[in-house]
PDB file of N, CA and C in Angstrom:
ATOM      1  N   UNK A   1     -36.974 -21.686 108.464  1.00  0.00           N
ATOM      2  CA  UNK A   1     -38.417 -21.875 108.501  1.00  0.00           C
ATOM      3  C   UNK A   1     -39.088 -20.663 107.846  1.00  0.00           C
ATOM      4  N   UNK A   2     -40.138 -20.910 107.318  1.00  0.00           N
ATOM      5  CA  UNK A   2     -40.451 -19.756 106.433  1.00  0.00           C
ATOM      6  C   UNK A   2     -41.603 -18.842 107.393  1.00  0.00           C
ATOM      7  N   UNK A   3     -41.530 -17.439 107.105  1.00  0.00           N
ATOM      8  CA  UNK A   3     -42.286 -16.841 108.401  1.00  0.00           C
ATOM      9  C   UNK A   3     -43.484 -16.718 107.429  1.00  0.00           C
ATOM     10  N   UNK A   4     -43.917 -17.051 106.242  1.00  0.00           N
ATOM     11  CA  UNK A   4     -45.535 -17.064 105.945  1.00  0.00           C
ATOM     12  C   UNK A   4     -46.162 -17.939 106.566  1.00  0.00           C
ATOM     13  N   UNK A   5     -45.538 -19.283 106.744  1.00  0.00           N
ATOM     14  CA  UNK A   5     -46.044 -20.226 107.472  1.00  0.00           C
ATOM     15  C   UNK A   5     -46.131 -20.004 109.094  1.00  0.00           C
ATOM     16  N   UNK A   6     -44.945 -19.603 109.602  1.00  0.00           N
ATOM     17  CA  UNK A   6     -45.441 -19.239 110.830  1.00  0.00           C
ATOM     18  C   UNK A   6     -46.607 -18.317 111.355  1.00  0.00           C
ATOM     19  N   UNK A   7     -46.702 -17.308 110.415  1.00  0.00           N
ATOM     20  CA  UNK A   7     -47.867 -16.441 110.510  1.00  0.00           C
ATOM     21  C   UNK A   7     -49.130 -17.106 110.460  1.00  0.00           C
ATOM     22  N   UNK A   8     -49.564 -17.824 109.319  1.00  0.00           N
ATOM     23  CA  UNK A   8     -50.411 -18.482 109.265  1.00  0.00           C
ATOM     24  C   UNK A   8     -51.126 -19.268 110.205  1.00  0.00           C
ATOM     25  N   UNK A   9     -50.064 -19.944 110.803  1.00  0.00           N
ATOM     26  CA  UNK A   9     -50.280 -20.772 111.578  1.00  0.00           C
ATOM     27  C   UNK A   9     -50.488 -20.578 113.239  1.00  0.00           C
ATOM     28  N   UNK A  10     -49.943 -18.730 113.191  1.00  0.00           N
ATOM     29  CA  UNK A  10     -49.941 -18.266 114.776  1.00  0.00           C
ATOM     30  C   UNK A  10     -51.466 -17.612 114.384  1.00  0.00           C
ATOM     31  N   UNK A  11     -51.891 -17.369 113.730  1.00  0.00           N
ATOM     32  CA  UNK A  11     -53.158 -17.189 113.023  1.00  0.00           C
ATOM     33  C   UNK A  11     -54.379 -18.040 113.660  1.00  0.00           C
ATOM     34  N   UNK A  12     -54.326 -19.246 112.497  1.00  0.00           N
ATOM     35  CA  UNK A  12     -55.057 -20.569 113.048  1.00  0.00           C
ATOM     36  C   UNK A  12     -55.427 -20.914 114.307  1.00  0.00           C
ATOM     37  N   UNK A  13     -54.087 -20.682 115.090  1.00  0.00           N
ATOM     38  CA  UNK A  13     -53.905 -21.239 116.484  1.00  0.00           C
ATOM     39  C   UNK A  13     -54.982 -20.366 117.197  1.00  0.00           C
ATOM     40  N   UNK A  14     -54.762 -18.579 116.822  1.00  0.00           N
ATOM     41  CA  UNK A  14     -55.481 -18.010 117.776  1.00  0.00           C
ATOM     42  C   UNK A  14     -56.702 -17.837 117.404  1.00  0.00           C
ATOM     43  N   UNK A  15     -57.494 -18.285 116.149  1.00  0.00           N
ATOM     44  CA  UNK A  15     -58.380 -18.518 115.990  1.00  0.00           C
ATOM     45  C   UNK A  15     -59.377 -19.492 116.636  1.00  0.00           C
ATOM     46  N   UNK A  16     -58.686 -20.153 117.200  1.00  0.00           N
ATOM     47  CA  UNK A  16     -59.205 -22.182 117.356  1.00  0.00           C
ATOM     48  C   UNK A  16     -58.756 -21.921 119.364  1.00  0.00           C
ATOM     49  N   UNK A  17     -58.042 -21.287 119.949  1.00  0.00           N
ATOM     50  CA  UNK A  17     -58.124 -21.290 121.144  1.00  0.00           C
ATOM     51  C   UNK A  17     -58.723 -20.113 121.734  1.00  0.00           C
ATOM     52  N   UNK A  18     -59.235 -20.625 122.515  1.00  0.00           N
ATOM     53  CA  UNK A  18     -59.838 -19.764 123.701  1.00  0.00           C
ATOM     54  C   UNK A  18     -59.529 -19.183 124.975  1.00  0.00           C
ATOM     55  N   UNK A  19     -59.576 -17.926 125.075  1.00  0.00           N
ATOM     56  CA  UNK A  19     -58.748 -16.997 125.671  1.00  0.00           C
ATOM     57  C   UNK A  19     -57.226 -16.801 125.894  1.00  0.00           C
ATOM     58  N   UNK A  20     -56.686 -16.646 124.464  1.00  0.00           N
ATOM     59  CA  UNK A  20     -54.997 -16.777 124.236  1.00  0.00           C
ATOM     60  C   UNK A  20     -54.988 -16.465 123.467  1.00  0.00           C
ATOM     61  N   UNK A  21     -54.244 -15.095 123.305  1.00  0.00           N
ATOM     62  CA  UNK A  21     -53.601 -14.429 122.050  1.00  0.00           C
ATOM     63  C   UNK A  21     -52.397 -15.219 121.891  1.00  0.00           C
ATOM     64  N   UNK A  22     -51.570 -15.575 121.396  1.00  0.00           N
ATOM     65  CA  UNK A  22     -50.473 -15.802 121.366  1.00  0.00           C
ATOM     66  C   UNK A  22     -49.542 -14.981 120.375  1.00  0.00           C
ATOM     67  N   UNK A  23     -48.166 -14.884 120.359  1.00  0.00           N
ATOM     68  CA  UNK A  23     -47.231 -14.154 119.701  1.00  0.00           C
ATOM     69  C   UNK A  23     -46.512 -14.812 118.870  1.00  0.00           C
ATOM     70  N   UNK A  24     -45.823 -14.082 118.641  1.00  0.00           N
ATOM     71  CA  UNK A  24     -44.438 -14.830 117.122  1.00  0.00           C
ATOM     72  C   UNK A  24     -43.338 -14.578 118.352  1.00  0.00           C
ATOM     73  N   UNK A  25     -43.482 -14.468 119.484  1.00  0.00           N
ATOM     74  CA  UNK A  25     -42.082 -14.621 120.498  1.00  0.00           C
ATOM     75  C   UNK A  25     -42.699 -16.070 121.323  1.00  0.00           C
ATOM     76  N   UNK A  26     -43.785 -16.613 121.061  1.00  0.00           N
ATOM     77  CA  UNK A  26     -44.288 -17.862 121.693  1.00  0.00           C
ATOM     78  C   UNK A  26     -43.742 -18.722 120.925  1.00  0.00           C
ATOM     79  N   UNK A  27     -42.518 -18.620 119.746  1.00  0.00           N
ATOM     80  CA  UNK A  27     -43.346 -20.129 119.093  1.00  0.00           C
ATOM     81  C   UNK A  27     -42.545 -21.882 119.810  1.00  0.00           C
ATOM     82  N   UNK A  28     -41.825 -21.020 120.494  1.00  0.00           N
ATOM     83  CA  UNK A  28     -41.470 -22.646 121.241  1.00  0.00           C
ATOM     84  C   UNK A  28     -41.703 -22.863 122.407  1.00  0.00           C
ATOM     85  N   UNK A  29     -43.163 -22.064 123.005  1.00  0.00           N
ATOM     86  CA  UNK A  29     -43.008 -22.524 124.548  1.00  0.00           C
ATOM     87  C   UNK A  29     -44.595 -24.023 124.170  1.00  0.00           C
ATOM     88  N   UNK A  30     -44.685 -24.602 124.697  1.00  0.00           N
ATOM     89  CA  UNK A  30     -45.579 -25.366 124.553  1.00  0.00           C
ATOM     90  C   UNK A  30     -46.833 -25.270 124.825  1.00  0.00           C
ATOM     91  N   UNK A  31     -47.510 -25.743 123.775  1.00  0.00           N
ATOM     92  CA  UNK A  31     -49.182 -24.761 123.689  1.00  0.00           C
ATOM     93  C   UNK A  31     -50.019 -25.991 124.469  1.00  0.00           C
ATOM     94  N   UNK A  32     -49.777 -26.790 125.039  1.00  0.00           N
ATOM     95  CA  UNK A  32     -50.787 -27.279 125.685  1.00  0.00           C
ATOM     96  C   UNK A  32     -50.651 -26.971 127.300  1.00  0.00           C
ATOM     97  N   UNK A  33     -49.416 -26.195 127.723  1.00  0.00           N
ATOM     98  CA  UNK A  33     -49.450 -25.548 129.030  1.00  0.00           C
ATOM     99  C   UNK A  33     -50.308 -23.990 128.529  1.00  0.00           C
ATOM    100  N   UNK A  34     -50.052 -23.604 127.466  1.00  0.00           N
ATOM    101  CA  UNK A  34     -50.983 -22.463 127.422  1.00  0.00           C
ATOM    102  C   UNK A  34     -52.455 -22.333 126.865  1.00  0.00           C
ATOM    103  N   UNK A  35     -52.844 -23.288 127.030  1.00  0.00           N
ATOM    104  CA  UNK A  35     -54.526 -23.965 127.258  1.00  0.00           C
ATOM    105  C   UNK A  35     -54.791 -24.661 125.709  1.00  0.00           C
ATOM    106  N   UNK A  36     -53.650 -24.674 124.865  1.00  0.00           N
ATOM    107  CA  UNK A  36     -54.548 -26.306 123.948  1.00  0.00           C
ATOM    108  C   UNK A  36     -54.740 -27.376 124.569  1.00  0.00           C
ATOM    109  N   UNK A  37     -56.130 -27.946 124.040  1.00  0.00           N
ATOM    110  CA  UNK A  37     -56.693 -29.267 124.672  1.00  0.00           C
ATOM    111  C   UNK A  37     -56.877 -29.809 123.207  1.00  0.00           C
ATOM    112  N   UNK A  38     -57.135 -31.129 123.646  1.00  0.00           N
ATOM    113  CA  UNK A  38     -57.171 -31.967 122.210  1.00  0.00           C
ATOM    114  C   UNK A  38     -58.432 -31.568 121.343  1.00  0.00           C
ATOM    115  N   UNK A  39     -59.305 -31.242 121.693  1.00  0.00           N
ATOM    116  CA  UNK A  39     -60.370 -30.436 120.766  1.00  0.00           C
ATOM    117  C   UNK A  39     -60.328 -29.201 120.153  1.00  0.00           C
ATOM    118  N   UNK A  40     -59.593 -28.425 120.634  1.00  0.00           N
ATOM    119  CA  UNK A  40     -58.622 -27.371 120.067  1.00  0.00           C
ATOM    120  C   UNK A  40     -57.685 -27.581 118.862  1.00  0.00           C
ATOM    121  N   UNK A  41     -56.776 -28.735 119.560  1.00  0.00           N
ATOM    122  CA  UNK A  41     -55.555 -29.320 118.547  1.00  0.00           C
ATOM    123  C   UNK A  41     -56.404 -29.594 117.106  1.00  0.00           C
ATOM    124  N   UNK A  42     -57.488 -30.586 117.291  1.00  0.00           N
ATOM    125  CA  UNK A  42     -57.971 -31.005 116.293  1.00  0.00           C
ATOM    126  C   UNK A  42     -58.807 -30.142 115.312  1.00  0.00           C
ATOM    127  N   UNK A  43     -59.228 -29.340 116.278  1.00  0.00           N
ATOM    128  CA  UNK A  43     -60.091 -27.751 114.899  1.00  0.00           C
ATOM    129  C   UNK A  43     -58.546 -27.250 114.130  1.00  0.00           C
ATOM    130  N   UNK A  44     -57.624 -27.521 115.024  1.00  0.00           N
ATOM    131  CA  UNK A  44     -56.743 -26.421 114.631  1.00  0.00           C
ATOM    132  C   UNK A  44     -55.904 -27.381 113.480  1.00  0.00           C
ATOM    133  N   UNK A  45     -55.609 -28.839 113.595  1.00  0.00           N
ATOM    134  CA  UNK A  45     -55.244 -29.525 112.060  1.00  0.00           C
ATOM    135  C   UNK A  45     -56.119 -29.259 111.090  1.00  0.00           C
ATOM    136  N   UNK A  46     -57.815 -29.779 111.309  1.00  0.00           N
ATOM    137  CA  UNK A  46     -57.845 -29.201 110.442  1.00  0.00           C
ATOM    138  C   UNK A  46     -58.297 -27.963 110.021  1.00  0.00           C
ATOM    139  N   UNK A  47     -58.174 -27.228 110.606  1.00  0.00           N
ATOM    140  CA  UNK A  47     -57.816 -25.856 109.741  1.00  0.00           C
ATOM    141  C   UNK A  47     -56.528 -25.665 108.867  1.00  0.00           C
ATOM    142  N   UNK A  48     -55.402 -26.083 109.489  1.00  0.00           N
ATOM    143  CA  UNK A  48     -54.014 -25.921 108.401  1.00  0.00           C
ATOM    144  C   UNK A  48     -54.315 -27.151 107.444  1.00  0.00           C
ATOM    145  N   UNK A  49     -54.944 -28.133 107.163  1.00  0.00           N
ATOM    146  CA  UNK A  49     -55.266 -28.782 106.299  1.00  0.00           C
ATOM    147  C   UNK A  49     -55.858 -27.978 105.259  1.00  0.00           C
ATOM    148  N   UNK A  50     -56.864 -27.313 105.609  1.00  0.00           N
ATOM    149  CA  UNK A  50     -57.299 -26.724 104.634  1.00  0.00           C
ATOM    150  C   UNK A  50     -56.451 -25.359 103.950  1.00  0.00           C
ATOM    151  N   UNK A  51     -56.031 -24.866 105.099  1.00  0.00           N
ATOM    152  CA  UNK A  51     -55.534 -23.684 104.679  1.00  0.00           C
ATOM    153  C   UNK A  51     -54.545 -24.268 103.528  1.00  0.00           C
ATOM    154  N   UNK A  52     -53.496 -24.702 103.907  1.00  0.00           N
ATOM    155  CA  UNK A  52     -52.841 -25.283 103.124  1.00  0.00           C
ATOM    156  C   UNK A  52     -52.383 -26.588 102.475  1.00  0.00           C
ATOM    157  N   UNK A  53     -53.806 -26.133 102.223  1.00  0.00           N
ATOM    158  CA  UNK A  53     -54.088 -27.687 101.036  1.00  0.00           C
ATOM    159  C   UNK A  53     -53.064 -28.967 101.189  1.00  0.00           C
ATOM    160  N   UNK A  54     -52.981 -29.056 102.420  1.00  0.00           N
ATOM    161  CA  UNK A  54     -52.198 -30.287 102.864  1.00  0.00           C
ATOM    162  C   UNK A  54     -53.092 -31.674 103.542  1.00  0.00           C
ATOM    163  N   UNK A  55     -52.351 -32.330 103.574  1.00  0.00           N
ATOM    164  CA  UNK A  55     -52.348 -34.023 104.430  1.00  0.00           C
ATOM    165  C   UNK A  55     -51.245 -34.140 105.804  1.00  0.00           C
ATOM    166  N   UNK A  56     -51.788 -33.912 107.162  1.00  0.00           N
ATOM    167  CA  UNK A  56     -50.618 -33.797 108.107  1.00  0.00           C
ATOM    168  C   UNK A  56     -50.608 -35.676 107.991  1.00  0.00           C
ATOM    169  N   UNK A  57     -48.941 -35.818 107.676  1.00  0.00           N
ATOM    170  CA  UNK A  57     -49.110 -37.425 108.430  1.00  0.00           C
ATOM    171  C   UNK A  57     -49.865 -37.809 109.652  1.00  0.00           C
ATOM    172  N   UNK A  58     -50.121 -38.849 109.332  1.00  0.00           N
ATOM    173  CA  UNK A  58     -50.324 -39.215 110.931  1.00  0.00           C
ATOM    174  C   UNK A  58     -49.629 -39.480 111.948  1.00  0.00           C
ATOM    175  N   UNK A  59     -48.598 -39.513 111.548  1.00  0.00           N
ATOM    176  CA  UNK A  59     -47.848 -39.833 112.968  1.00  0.00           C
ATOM    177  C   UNK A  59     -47.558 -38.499 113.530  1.00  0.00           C
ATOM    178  N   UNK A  60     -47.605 -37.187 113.192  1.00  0.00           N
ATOM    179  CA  UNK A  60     -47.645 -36.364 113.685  1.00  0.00           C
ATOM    180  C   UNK A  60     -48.550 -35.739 114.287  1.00  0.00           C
ATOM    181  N   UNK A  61     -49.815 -36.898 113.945  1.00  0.00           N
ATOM    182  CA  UNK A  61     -51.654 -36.344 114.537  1.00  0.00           C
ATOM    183  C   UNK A  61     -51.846 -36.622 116.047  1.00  0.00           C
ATOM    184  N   UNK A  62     -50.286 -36.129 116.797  1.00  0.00           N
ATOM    185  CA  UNK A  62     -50.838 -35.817 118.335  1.00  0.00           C
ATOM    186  C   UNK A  62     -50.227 -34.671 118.947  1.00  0.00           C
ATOM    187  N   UNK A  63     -50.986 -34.306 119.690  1.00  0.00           N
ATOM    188  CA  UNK A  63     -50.566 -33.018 120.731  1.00  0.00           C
ATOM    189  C   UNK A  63     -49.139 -33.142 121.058  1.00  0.00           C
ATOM    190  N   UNK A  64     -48.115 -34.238 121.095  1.00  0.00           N
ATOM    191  CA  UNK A  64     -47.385 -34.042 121.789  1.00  0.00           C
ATOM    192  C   UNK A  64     -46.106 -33.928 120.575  1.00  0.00           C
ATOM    193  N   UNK A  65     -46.404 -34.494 119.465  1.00  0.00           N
ATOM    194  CA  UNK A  65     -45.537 -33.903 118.057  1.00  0.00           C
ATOM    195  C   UNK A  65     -45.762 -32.749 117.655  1.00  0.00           C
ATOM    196  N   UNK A  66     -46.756 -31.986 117.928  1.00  0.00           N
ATOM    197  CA  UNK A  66     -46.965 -30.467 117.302  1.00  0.00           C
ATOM    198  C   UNK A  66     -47.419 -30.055 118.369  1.00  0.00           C
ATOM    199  N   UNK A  67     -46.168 -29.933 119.507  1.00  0.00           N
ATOM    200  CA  UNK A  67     -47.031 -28.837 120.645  1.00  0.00           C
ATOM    201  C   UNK A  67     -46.319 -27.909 120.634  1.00  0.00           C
ATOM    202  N   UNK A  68     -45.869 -27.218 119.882  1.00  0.00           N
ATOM    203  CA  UNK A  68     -45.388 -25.608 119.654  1.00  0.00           C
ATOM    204  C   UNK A  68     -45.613 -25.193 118.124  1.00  0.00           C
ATOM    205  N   UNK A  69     -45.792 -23.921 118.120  1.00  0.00           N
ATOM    206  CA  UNK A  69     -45.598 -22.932 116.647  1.00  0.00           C
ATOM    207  C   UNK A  69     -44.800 -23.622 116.075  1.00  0.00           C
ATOM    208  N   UNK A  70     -43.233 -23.686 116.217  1.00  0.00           N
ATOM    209  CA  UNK A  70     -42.356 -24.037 115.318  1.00  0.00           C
ATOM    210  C   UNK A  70     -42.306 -25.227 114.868  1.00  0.00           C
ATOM    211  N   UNK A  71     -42.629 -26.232 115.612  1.00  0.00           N
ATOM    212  CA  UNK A  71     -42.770 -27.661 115.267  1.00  0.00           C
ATOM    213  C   UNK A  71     -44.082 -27.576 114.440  1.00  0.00           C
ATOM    214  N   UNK A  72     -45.523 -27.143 114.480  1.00  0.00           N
ATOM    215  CA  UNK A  72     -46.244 -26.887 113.680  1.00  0.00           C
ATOM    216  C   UNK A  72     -46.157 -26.515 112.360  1.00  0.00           C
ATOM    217  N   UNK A  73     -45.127 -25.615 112.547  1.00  0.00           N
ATOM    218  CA  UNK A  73     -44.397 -24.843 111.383  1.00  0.00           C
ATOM    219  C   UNK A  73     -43.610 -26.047 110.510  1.00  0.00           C
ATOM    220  N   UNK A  74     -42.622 -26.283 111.333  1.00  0.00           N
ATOM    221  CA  UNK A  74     -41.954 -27.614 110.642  1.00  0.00           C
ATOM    222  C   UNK A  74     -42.719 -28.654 110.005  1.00  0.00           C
ATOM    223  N   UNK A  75     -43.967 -29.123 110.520  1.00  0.00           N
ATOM    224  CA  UNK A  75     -44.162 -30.062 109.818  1.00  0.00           C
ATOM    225  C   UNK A  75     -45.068 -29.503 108.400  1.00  0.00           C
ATOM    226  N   UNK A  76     -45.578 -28.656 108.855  1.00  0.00           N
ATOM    227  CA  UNK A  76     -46.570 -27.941 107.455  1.00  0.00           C
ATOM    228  C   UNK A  76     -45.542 -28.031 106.227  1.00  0.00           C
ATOM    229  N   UNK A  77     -44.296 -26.888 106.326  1.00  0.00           N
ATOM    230  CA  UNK A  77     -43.054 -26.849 105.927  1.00  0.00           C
ATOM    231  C   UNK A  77     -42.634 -28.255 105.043  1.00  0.00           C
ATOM    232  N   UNK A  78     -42.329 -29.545 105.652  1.00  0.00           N
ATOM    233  CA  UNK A  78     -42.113 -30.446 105.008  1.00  0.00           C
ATOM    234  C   UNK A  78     -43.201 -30.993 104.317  1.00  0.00           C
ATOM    235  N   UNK A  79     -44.870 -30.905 104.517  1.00  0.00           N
ATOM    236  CA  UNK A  79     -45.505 -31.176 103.870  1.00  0.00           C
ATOM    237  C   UNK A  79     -45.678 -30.526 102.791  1.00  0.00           C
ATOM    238  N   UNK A  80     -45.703 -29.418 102.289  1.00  0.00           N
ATOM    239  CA  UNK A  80     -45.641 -28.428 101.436  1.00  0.00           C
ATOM    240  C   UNK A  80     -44.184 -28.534 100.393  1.00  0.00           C
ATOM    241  N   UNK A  81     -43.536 -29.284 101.031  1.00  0.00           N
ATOM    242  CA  UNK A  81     -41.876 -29.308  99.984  1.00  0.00           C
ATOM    243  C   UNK A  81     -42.307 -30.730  99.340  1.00  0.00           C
ATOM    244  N   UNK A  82     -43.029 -31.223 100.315  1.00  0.00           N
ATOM    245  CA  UNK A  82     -43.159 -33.322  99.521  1.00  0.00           C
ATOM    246  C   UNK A  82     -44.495 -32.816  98.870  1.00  0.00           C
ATOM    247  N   UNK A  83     -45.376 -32.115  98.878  1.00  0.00           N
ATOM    248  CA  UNK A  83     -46.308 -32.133  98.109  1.00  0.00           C
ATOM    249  C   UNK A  83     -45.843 -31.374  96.686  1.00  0.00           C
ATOM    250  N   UNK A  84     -44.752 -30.515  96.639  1.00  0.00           N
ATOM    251  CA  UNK A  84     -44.532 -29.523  95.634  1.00  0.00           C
ATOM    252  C   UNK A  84     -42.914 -30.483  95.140  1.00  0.00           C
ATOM    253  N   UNK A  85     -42.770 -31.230  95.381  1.00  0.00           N
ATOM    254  CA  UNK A  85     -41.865 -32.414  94.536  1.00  0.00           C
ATOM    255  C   UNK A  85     -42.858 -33.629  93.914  1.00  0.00           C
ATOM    256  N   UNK A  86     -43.904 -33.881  94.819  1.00  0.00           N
ATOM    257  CA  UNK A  86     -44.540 -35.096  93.735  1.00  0.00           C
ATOM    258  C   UNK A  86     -45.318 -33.996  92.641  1.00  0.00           C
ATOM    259  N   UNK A  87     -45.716 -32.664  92.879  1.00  0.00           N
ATOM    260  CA  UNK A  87     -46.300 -32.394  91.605  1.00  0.00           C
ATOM    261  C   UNK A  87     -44.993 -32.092  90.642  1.00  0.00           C
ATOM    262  N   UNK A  88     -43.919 -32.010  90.936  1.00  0.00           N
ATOM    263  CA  UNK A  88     -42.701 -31.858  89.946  1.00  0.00           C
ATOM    264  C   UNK A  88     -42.106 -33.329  89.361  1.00  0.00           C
ATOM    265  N   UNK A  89     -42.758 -34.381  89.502  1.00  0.00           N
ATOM    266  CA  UNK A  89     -42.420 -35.481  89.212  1.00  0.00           C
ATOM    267  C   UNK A  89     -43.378 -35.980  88.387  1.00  0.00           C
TER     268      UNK A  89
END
């Protein structure tokens, strides 16, 4: 997993929640026991939308597919490899 993306994204997160620093030793405990709520979740897609000029599928557009850093990470990750193969095609 690439740690620009994780950064980024432990970034985002602590931007978009309220009262939670979180760490790069958090990234697999689950962020909706550590106070994401779905209005949170959703500032916080799209923010990595923008950040990185991505499209999250949708089937990954719930709290319970991206409720940690690393899975966050993961999916950005594969969006960013399928977006940088269709522009190579």
């Amino acid at each position: 997993m690439r740690e620009d993306v994780i950064d980024k994204v432990l970034q985002i997160i602590n931007c978009n929640m309220e009262n939670t620093e979180l760490s790069a030793k958090q990234i697999e405990e689950d962020l909706s026991i550590l106070g994401m709520d779905s209005i949170a979740f959703i500032h916080i897609v799209v923010a990595l939308e923008e950040e990185f000029d991505i499209e999250i599928p949708d089937e990954y557009l719930l709290l319970t597919e991206m409720n940690t850093i690393s899975k966050i990470a993961e999916v950005i990750s594969a969006a960013l490899d399928n977006q940088n193969k269709e522009i190579g095609e």
